[in-house]
C-alpha atoms as a PDB file:
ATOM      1  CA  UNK A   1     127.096 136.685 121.917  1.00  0.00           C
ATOM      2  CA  UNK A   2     124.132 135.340 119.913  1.00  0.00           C
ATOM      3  CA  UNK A   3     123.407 131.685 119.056  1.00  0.00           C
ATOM      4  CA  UNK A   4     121.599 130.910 116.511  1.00  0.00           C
ATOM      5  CA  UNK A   5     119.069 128.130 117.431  1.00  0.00           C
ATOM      6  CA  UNK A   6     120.187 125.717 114.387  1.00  0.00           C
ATOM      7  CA  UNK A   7     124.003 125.924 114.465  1.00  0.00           C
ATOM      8  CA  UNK A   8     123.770 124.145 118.212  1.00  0.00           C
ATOM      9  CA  UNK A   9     121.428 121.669 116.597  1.00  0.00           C
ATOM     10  CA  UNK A  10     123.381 120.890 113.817  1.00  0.00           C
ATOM     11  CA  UNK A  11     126.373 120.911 115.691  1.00  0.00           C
ATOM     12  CA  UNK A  12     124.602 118.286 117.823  1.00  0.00           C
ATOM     13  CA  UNK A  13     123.187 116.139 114.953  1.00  0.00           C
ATOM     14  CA  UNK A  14     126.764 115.423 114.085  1.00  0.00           C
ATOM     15  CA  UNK A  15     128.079 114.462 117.413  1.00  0.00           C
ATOM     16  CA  UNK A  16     125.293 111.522 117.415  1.00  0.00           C
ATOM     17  CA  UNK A  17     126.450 109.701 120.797  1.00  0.00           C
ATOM     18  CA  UNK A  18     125.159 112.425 123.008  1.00  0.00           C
ATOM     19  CA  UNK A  19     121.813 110.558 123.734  1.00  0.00           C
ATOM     20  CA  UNK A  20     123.844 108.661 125.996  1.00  0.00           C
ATOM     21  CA  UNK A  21     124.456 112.315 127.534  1.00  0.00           C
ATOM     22  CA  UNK A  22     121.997 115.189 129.261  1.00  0.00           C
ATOM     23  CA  UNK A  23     123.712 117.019 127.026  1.00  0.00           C
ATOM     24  CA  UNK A  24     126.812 117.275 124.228  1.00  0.00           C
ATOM     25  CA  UNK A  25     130.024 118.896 124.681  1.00  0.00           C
ATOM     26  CA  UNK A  26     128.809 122.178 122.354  1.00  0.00           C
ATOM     27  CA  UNK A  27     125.640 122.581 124.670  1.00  0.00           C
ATOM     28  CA  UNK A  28     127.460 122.431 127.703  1.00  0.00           C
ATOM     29  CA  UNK A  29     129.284 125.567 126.526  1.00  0.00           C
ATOM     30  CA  UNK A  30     126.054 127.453 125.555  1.00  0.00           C
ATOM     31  CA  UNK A  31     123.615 125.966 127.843  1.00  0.00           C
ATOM     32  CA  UNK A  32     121.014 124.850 125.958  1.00  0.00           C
ATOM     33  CA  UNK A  33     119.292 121.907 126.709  1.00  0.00           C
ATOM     34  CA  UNK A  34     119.229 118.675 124.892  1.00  0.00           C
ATOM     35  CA  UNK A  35     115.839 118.629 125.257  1.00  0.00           C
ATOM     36  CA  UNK A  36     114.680 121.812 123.609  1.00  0.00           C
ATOM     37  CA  UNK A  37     117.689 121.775 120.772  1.00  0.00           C
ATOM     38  CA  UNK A  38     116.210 118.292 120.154  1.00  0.00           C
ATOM     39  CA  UNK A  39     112.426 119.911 119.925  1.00  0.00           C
ATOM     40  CA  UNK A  40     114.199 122.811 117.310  1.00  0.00           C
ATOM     41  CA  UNK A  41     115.739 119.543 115.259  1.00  0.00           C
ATOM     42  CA  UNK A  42     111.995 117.663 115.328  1.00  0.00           C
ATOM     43  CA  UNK A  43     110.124 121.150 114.578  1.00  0.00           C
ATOM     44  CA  UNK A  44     112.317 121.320 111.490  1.00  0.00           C
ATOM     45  CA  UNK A  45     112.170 118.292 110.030  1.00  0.00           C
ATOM     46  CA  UNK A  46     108.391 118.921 110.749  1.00  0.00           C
ATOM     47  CA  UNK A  47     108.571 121.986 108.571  1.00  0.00           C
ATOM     48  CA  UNK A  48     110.766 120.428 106.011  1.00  0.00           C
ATOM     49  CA  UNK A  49     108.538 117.497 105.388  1.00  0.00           C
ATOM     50  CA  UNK A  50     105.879 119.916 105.629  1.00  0.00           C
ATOM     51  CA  UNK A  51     106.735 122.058 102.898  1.00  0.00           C
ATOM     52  CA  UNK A  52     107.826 119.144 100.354  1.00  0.00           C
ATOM     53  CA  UNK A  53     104.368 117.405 100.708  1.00  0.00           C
ATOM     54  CA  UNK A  54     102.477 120.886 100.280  1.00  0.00           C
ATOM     55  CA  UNK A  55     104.964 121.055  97.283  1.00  0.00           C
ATOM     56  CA  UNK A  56     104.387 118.009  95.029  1.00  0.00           C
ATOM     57  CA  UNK A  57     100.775 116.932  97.159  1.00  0.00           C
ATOM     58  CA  UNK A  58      98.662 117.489  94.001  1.00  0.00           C
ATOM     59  CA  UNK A  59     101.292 114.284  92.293  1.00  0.00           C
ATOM     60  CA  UNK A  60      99.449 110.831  93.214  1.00  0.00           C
ATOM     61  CA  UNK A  61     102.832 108.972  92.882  1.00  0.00           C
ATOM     62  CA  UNK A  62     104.324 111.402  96.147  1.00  0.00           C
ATOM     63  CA  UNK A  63     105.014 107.935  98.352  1.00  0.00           C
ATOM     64  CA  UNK A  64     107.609 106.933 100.984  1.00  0.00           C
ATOM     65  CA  UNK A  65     110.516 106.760  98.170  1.00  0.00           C
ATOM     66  CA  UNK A  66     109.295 110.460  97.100  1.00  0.00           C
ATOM     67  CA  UNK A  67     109.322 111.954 100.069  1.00  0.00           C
ATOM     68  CA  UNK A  68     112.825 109.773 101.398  1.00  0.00           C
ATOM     69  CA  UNK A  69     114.498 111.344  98.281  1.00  0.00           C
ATOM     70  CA  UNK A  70     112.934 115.009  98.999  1.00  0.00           C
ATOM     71  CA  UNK A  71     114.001 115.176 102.742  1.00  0.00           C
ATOM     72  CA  UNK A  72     117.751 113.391 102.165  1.00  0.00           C
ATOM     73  CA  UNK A  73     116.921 110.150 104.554  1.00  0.00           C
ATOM     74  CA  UNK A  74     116.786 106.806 104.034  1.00  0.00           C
ATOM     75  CA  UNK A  75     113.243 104.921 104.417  1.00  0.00           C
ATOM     76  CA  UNK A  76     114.242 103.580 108.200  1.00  0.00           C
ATOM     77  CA  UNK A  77     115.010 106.766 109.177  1.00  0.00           C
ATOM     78  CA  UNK A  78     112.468 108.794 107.804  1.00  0.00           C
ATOM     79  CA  UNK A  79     110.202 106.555 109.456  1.00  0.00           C
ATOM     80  CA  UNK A  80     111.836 106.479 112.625  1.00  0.00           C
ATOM     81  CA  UNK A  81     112.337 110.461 112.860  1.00  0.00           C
ATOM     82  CA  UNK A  82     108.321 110.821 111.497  1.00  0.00           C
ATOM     83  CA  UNK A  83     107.135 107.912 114.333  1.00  0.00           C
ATOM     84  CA  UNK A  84     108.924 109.673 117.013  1.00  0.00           C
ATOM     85  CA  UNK A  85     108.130 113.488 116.366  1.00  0.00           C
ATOM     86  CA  UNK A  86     104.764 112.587 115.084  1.00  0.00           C
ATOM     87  CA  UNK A  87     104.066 109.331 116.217  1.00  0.00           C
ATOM     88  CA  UNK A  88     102.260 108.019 113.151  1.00  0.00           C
ATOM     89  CA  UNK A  89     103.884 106.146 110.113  1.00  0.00           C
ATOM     90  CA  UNK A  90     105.350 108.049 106.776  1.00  0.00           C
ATOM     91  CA  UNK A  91     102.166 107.009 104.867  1.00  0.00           C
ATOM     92  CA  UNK A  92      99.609 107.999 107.568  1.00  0.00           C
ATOM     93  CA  UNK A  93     101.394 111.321 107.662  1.00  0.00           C
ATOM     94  CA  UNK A  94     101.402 111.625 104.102  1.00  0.00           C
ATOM     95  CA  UNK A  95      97.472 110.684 104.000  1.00  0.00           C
ATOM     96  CA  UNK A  96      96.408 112.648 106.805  1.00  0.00           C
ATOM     97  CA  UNK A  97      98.248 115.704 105.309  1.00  0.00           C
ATOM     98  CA  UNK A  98      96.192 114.840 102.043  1.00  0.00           C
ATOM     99  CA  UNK A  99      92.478 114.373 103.827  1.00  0.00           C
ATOM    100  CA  UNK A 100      93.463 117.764 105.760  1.00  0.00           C
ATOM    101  CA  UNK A 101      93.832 119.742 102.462  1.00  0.00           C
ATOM    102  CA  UNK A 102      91.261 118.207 100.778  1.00  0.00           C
ATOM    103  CA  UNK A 103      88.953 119.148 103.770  1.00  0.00           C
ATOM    104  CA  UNK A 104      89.837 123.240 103.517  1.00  0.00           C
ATOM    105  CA  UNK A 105      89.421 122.577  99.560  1.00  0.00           C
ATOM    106  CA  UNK A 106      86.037 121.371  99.919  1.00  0.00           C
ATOM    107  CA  UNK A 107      85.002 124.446 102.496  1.00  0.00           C
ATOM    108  CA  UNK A 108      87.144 126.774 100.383  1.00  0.00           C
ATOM    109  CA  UNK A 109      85.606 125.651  97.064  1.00  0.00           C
ATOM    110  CA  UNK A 110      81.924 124.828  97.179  1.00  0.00           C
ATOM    111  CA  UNK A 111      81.415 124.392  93.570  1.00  0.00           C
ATOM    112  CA  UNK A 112      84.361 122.025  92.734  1.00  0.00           C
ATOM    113  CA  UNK A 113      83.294 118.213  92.566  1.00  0.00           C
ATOM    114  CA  UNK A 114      84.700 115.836  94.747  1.00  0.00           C
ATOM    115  CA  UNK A 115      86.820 114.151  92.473  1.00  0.00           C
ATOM    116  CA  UNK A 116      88.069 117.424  91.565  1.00  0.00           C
ATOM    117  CA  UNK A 117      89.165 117.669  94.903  1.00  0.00           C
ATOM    118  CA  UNK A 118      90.912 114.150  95.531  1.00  0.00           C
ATOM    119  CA  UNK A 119      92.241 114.705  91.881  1.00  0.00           C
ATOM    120  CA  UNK A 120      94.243 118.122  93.513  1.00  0.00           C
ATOM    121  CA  UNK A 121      95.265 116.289  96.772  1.00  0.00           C
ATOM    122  CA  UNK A 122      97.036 113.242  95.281  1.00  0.00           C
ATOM    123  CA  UNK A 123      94.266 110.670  95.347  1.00  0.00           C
ATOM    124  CA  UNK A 124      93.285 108.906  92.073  1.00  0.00           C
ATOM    125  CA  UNK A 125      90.732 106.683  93.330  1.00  0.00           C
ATOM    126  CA  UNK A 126      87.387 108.595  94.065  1.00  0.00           C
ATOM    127  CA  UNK A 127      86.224 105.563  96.458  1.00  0.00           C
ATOM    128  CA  UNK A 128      89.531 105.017  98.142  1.00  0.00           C
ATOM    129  CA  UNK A 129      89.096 109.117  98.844  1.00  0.00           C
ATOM    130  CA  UNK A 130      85.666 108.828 100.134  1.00  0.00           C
ATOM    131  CA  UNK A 131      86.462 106.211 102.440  1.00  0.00           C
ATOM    132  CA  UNK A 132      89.552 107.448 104.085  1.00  0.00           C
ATOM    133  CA  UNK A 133      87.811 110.896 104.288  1.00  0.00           C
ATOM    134  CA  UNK A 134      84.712 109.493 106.227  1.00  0.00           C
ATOM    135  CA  UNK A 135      86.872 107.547 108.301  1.00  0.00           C
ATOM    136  CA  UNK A 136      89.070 110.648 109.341  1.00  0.00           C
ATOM    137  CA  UNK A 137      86.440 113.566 109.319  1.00  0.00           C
ATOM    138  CA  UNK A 138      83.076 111.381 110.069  1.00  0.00           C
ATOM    139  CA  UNK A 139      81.241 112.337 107.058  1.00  0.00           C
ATOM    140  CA  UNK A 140      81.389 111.647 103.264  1.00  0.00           C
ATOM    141  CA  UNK A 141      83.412 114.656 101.478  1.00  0.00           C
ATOM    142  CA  UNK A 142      79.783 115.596  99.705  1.00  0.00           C
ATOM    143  CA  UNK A 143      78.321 115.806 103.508  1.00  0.00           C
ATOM    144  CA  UNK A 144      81.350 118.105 104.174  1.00  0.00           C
ATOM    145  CA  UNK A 145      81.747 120.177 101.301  1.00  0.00           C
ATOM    146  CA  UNK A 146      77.728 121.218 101.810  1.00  0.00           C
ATOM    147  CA  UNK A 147      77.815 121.823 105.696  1.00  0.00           C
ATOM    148  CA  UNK A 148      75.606 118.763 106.403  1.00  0.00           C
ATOM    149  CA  UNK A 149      78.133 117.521 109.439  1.00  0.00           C
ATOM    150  CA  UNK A 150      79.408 119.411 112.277  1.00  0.00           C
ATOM    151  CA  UNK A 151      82.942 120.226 110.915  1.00  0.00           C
ATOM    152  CA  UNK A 152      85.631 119.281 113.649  1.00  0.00           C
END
């Protein structure tokens, strides 16, 4: 009999005592581990929050309430689920996800501007951009975009 991977984690969302547990009634009878059904459950919120950013990252308002309405969680959770599969905050996600585009952009794109580039990412503020780029990547997006830096 095959199992598909997300009926044993859904199955397990909804029985939410079995941290308490090595493992829930429902894997007991298929023998999967809590551990790896709880790695399937954190690898698709992953994807899920994921795939809404990439969908509305070019909209400067996408914030915390955005992205709480988009995945179905409240804010505590959300942050609680991002901290602990991620281990960095909604908004730090949500930035570094930006910076990250915005850094293939500038390779992908040499003859775009900057701001044309932190306009497509989300970020309205051209200084605000600058400095959270330099701070993640080492280098001003300019330095970047021209091949000035070593590119991590």
């Amino acid at each position: 009999m095959q199992i598909n991977p997300l009926r044993p984690s859904l199955l397990c969302v909804l029985c939410g005592k079995t941290r308490l547990r090595q493992t829930c009634p429902f894997c007991q009878l298929t023998s999967i581990p809590m551990k790896t059904l709880a790695q399937h459950r954190e690898r698709f919120f992953l994807q899920n929050l994921d795939a809404q950013i990439e969908a509305h990252l070019s909209d400067c308002s996408l914030d915390v309430e955005h992205l709480q309405r988009f995945v179905g969680l409240s804010r505590t959770n959300l942050h609680c689920k991002l901290k602990q599969a991620a281990g960095v905050s909604v908004t730090e996600y949500l930035r570094r996800a930006r910076l990250q585009k915005a850094a293939k952009l500038l390779l992908d794109n040499p003859n775009w501007s900057v701001w044309a580039v932190a306009l497509e990412v989300g970020f309205n503020n051209l200084g605000y951009f600058t400095r959270r780029f330099k701070e993640r990547y080492g280098c001003s997006p300019g330095a970047w975009r021209d091949g000035e830096m070593e590119k991590i």
